[in-house]
C-alpha atoms as a PDB file:
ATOM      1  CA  UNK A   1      -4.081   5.199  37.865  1.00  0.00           C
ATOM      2  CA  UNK A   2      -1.402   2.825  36.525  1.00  0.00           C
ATOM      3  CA  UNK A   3      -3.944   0.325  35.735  1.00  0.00           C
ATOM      4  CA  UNK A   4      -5.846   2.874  33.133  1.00  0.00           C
ATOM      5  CA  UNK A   5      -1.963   3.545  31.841  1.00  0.00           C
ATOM      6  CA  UNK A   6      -1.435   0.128  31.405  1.00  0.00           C
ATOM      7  CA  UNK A   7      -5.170  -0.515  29.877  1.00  0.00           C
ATOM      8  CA  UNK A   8      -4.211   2.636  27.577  1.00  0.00           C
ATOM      9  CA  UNK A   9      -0.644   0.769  26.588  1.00  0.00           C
ATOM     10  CA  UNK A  10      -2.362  -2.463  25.748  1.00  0.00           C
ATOM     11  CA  UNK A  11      -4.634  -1.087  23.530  1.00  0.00           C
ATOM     12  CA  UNK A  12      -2.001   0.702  21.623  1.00  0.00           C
ATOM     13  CA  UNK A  13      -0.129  -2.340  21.770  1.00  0.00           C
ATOM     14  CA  UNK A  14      -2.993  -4.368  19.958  1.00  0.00           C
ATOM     15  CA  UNK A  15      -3.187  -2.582  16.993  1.00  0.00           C
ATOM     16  CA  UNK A  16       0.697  -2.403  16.238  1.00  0.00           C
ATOM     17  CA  UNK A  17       0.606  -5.436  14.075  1.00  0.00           C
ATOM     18  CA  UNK A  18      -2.379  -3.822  12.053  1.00  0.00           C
ATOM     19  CA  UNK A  19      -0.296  -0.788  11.391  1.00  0.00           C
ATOM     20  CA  UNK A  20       2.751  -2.656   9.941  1.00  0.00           C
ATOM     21  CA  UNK A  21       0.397  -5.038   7.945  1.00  0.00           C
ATOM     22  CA  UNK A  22      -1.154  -2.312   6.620  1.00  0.00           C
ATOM     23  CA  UNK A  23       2.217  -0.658   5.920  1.00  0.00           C
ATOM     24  CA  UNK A  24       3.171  -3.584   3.739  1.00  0.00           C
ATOM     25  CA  UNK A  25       0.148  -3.665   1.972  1.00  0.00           C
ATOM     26  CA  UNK A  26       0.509  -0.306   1.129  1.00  0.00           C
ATOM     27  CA  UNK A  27       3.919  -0.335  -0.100  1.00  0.00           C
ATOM     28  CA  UNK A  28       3.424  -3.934  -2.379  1.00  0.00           C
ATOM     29  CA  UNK A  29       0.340  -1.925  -4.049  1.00  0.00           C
ATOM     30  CA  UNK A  30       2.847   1.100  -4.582  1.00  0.00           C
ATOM     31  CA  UNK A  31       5.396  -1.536  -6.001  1.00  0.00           C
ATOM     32  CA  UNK A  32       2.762  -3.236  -8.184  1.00  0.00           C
ATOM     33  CA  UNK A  33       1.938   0.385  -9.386  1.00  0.00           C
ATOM     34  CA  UNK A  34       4.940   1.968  -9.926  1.00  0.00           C
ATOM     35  CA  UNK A  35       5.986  -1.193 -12.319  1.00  0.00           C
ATOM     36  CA  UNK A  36       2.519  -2.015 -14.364  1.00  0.00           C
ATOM     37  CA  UNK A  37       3.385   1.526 -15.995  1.00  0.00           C
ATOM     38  CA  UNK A  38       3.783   1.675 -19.946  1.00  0.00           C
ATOM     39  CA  UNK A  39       7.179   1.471 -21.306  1.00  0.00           C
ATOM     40  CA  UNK A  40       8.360   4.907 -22.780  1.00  0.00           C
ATOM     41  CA  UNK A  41       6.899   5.146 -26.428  1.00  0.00           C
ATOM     42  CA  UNK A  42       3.917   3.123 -25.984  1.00  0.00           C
ATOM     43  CA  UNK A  43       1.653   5.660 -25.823  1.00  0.00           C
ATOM     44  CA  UNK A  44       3.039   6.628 -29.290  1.00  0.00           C
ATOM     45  CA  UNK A  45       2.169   3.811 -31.277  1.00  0.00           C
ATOM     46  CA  UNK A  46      -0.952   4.335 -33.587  1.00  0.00           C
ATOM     47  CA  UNK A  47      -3.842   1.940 -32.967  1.00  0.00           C
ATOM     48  CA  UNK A  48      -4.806  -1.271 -35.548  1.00  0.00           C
ATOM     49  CA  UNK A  49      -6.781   0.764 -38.437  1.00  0.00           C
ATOM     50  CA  UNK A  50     -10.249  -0.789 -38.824  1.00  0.00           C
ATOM     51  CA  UNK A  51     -10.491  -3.185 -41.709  1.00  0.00           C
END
């Protein structure tokens, strides 16, 4: 019995790293998103008219 608790605990052990990698990832893409938006007022501008 404590062996399969044990075998359980590894496993969940194992993929702790993934998690927190993951987590990182996740909040650099969120960083990376959260500044690439427009600056107020750019949206307002009027496109280059067509020569």
């Amino acid at each position: 019995m404590a062996s399969v608790l044990l075998f359980a605990l590894n496993g969940l052990l194992d993929q702790v790293p993934d998690v927190i990698d993951f987590a990182g990832k996740a909040r650099d893409a969120w960083h990376r998103f959260k500044c690439s938006e427009l600056p107020p007022g750019a949206d307002e501008q009027e496109p280059p008219a067509a020569a």
